[in-house]
N, C-alpha and C. Protein backbone atom coordinates (compact mmCIF):
# COMPACT_ATOMS: atom_id res chain seq x y z
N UNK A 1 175.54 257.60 54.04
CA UNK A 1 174.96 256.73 55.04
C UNK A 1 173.76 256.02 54.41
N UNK A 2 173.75 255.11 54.73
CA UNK A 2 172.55 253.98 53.92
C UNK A 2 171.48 253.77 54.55
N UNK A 3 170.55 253.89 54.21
CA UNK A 3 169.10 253.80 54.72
C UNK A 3 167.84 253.37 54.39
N UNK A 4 166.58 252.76 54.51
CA UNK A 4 165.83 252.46 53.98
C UNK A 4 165.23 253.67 53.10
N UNK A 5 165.22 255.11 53.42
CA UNK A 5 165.15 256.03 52.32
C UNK A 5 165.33 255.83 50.79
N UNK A 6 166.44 255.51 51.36
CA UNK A 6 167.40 255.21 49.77
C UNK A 6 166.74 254.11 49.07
N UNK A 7 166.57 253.15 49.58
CA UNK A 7 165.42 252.38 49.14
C UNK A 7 164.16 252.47 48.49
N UNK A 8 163.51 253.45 49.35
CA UNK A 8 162.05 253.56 49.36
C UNK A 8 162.05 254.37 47.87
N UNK A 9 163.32 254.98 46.94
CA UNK A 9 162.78 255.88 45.78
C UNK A 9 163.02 254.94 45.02
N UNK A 10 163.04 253.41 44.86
CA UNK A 10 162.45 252.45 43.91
C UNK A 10 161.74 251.68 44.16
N UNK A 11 160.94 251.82 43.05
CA UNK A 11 159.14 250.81 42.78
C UNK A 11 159.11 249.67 42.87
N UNK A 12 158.78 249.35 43.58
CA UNK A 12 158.86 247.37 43.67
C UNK A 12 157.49 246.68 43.75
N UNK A 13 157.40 245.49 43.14
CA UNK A 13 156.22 244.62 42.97
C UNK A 13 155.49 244.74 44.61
N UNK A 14 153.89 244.22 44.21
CA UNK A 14 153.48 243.76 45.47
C UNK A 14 153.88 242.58 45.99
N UNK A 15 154.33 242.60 47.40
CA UNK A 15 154.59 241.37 47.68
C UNK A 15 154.17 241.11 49.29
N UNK A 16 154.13 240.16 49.75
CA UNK A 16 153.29 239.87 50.81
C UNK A 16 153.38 240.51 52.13
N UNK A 17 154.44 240.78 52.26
CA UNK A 17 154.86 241.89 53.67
C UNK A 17 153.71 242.70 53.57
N UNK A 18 153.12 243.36 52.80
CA UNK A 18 152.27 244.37 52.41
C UNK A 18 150.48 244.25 53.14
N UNK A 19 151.05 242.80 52.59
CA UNK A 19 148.94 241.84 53.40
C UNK A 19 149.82 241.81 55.06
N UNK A 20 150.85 242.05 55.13
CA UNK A 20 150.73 241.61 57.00
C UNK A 20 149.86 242.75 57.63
N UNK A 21 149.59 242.54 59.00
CA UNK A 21 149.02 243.41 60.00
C UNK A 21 150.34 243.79 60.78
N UNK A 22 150.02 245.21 61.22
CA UNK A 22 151.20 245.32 62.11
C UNK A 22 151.88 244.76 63.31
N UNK A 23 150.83 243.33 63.96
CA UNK A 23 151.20 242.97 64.82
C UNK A 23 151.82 241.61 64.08
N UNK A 24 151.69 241.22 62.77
CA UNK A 24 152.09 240.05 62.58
C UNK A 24 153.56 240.85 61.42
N UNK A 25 153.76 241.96 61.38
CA UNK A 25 154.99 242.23 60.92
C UNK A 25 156.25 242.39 62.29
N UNK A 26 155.47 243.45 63.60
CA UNK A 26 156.17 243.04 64.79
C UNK A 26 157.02 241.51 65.01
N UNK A 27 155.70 240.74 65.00
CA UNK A 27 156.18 239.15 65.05
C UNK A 27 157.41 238.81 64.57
N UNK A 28 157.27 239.13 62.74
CA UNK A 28 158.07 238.62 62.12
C UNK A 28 159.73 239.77 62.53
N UNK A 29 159.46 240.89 62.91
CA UNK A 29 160.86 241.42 62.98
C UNK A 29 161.32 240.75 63.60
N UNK A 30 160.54 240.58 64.90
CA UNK A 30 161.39 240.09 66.37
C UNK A 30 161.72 238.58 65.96
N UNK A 31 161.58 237.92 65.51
CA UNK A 31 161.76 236.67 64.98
C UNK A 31 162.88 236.49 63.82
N UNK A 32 163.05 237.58 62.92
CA UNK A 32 164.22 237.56 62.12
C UNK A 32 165.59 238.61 62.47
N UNK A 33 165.19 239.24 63.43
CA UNK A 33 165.79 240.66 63.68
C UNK A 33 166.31 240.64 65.05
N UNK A 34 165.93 239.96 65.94
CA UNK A 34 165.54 240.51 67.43
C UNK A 34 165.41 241.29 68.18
N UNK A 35 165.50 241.90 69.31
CA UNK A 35 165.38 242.99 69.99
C UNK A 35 166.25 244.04 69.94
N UNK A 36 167.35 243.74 69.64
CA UNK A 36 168.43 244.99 69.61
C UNK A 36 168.68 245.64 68.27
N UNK A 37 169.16 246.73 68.11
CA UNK A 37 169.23 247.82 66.59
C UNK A 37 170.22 246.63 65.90
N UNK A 38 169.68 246.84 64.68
CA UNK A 38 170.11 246.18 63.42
C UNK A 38 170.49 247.06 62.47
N UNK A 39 171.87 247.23 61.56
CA UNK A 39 172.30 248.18 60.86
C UNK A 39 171.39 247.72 59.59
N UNK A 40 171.43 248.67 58.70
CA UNK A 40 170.42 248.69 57.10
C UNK A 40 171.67 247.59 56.56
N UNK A 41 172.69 248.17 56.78
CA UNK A 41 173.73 246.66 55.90
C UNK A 41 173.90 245.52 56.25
N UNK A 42 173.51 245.33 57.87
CA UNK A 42 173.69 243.96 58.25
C UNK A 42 172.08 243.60 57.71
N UNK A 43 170.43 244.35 57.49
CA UNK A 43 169.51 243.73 57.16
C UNK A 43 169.72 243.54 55.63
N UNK A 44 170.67 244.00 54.63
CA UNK A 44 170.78 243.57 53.59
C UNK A 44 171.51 242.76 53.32
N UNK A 45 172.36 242.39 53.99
CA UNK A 45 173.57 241.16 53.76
C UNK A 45 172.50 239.96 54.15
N UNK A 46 171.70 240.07 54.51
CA UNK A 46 171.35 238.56 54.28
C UNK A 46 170.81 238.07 53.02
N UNK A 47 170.64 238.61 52.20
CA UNK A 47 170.54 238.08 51.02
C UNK A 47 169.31 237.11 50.74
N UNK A 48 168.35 237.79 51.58
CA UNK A 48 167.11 237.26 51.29
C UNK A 48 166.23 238.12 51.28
N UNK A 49 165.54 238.07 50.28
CA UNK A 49 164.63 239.49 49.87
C UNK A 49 162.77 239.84 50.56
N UNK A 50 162.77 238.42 51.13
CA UNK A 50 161.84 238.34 52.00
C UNK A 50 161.67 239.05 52.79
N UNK A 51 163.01 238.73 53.62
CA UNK A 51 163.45 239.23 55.19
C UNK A 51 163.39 241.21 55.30
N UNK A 52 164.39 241.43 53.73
CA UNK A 52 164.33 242.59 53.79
C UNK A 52 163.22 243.33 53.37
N UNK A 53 162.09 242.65 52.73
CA UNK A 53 160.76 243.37 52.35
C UNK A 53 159.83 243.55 53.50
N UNK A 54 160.41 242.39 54.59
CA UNK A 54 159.48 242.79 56.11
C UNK A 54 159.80 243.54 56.50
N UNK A 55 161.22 243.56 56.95
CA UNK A 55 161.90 245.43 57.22
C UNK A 55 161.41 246.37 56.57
N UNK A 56 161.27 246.33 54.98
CA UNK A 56 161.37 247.69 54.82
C UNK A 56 159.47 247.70 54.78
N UNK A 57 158.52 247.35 54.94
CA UNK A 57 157.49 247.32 55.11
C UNK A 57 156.87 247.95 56.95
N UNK A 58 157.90 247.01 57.58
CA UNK A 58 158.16 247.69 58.93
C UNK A 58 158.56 249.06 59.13
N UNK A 59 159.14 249.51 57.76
CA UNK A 59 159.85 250.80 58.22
C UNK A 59 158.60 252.20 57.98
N UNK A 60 158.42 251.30 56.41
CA UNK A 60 157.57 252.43 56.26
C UNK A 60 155.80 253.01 56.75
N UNK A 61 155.41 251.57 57.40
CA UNK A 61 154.22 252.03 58.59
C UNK A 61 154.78 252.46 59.46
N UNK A 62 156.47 252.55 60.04
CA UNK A 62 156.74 253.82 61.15
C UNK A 62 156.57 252.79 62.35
N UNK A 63 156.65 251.90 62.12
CA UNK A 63 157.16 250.47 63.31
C UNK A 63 158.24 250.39 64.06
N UNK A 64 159.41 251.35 63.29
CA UNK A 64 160.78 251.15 63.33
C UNK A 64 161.44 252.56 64.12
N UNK A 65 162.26 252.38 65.04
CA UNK A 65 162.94 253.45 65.44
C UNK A 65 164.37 253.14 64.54
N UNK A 66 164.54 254.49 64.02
CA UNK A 66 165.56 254.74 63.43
C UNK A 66 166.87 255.28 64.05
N UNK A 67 167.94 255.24 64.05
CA UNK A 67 168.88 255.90 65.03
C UNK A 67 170.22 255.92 64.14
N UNK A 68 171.01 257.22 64.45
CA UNK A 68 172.34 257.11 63.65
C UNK A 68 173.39 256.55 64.67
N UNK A 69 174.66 256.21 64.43
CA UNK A 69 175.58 255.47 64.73
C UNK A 69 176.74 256.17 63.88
N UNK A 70 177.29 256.59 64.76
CA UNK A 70 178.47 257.38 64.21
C UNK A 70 179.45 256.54 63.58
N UNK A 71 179.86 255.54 64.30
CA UNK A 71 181.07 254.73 63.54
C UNK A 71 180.44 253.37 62.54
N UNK A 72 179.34 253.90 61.47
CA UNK A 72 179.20 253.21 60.73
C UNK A 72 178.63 253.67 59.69
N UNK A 73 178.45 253.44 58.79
CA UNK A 73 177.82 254.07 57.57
C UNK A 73 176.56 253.86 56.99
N UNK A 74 176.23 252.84 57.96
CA UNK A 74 174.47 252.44 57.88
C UNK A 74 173.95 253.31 59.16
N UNK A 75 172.48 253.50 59.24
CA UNK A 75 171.48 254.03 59.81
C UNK A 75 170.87 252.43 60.75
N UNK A 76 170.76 252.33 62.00
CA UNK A 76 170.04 251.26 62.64
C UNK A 76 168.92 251.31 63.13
N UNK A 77 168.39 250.22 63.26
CA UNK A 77 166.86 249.92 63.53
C UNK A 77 166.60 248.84 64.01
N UNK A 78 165.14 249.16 65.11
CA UNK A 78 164.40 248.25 66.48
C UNK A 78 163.68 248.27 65.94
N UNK A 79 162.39 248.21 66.59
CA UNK A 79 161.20 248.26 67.02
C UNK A 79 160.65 249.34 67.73
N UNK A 80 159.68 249.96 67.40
CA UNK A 80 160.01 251.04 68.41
C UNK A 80 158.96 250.33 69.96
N UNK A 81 159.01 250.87 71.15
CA UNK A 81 158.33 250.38 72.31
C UNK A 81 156.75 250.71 72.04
């Protein structure tokens, strides 16, 4: 099952997701993401590394409710309330 975990055990440059505040990373989820759970493979198929550095920046200040999904092999994710 695929997850931002799996992610998080490689080192990556600084990059700007990092200077956001948590209310201007909120912003940006709900704006690239929207309100409803998003699988880790549908946030990597977009193929923009931006998008997915706000996610995974979102994930790891704990912004993100995580949830499993049985009939898929990715792990999904909101916002949490």
């Amino acid at each position: 099952m695929w997850s931002f975990s799996d992610y998080a055990k490689a080192q990556h440059e600084a990059h700007f997701a990092s200077d956001m505040t948590d209310e201007q990373l909120k912003a940006a989820w709900l704006l690239l993401f929207g309100s409803d759970p998003i699988s880790f493979i549908a946030i990597g198929a977009r193929n923009d590394d931006d998008d997915f550095r706000i996610a995974y920046e979102a994930f790891k200040r704990g912004l993100l409710h995580e949830e499993n999904n049985i009939n898929s092999y990715s792990r999904y994710y909101a916002l949490k309330k």
